[in-house]
N, C-alpha and C. Protein backbone atom coordinates (compact mmCIF):
# COMPACT_ATOMS: atom_id res chain seq x y z
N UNK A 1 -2.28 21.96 17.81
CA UNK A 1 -3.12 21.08 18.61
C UNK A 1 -4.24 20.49 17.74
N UNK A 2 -5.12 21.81 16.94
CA UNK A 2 -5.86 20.74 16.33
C UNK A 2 -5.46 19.69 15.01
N UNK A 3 -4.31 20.32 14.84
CA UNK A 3 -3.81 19.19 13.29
C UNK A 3 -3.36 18.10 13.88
N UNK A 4 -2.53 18.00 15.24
CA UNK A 4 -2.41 16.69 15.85
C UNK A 4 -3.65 15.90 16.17
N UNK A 5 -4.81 16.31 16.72
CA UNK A 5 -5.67 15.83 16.59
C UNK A 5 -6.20 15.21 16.06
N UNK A 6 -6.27 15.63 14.78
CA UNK A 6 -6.67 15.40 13.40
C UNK A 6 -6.15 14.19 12.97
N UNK A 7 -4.91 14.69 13.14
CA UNK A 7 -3.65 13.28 12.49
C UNK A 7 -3.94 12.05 13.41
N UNK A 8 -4.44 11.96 14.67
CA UNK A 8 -4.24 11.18 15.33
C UNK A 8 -5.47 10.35 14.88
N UNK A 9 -6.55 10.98 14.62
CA UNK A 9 -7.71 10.29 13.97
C UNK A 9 -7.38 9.50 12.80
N UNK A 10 -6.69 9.84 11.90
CA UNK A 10 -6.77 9.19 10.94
C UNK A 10 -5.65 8.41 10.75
N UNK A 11 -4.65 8.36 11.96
CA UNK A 11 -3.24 7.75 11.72
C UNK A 11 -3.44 6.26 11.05
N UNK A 12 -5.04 5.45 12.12
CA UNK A 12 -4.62 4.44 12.48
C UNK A 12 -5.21 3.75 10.74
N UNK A 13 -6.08 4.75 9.85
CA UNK A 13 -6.59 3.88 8.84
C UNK A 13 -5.69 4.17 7.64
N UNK A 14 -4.54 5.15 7.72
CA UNK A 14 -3.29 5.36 7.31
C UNK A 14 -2.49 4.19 7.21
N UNK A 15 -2.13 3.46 8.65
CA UNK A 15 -1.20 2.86 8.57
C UNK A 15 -1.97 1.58 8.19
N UNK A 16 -3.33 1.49 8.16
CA UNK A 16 -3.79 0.41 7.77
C UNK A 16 -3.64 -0.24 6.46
N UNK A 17 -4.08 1.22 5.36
CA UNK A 17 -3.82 0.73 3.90
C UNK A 17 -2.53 0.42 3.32
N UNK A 18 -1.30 1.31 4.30
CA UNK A 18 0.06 0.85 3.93
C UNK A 18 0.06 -0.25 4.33
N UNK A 19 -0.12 -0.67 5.27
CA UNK A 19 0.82 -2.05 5.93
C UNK A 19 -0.01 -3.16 5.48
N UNK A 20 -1.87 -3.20 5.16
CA UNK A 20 -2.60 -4.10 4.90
C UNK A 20 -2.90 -4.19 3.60
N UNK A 21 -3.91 -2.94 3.29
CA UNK A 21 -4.65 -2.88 1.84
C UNK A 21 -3.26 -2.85 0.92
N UNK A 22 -2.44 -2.23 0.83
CA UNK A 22 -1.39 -2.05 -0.46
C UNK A 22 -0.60 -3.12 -0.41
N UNK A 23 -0.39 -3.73 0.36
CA UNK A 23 0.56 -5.02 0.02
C UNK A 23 -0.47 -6.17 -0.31
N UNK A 24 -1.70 -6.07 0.46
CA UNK A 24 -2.90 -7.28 -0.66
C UNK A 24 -3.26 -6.71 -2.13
N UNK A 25 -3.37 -5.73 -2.52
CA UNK A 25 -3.52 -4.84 -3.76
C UNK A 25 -2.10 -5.47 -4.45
N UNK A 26 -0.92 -5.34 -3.91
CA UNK A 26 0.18 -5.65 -5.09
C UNK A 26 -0.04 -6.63 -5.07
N UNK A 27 -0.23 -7.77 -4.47
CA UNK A 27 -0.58 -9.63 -4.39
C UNK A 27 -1.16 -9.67 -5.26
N UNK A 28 -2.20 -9.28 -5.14
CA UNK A 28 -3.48 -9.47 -6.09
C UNK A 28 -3.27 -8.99 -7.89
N UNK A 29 -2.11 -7.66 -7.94
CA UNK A 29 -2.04 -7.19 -8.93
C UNK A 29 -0.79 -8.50 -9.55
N UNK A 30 0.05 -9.09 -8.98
CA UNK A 30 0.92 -9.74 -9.31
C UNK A 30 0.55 -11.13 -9.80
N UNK A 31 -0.82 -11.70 -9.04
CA UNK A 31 -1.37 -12.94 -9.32
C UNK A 31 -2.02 -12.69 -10.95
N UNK A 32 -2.43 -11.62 -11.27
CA UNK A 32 -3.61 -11.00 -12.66
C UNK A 32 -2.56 -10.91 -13.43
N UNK A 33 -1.19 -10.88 -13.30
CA UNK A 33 -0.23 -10.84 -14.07
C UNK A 33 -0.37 -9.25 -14.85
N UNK A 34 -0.77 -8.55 -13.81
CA UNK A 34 -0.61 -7.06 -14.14
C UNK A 34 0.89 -6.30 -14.44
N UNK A 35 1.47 -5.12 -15.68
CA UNK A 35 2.60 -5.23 -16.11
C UNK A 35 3.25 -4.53 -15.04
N UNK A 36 4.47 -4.61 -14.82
CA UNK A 36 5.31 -3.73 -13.78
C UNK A 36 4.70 -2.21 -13.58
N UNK A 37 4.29 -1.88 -13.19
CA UNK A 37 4.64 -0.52 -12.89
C UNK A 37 5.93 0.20 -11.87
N UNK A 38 6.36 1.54 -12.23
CA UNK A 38 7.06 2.22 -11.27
C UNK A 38 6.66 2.22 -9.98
N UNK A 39 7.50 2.22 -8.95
CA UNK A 39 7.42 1.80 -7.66
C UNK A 39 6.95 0.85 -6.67
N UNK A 40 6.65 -0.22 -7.74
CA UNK A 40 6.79 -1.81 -7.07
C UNK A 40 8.09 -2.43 -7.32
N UNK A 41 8.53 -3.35 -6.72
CA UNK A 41 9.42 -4.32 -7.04
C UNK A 41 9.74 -4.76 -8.33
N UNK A 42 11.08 -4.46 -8.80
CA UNK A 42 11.13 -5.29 -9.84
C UNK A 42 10.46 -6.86 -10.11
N UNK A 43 10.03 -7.02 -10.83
CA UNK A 43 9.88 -8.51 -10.77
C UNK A 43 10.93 -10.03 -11.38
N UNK A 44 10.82 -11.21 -10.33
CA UNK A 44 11.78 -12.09 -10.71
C UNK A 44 12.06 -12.33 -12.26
N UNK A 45 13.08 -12.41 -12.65
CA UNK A 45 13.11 -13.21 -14.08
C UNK A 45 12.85 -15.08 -13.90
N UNK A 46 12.50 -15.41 -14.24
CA UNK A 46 11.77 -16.73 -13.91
C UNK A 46 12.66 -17.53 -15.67
């Protein structure tokens, strides 16, 4: 009961940084022409 609790508090700024902050973070890292790292997208060959 109280770890659901818990979880439920913080679900919503959880799903925030996945679904919001980390996909503007890779944008942003992709525009700076930052080098690939592991576990982003390969990037296009252009």
């Amino acid at each position: 009961e109280i770890a659901t609790r818990e979880f439920i508090e913080i679900d919503a700024e959880l799903r925030s940084l996945i679904d919001v902050d980390l996909p503007a973070l890779e944008t942003r890292m992709e525009a700076d022409g930052v080098p690939w790292t592991p576990g982003r997208p390969l990037p296009e060959v252009r």
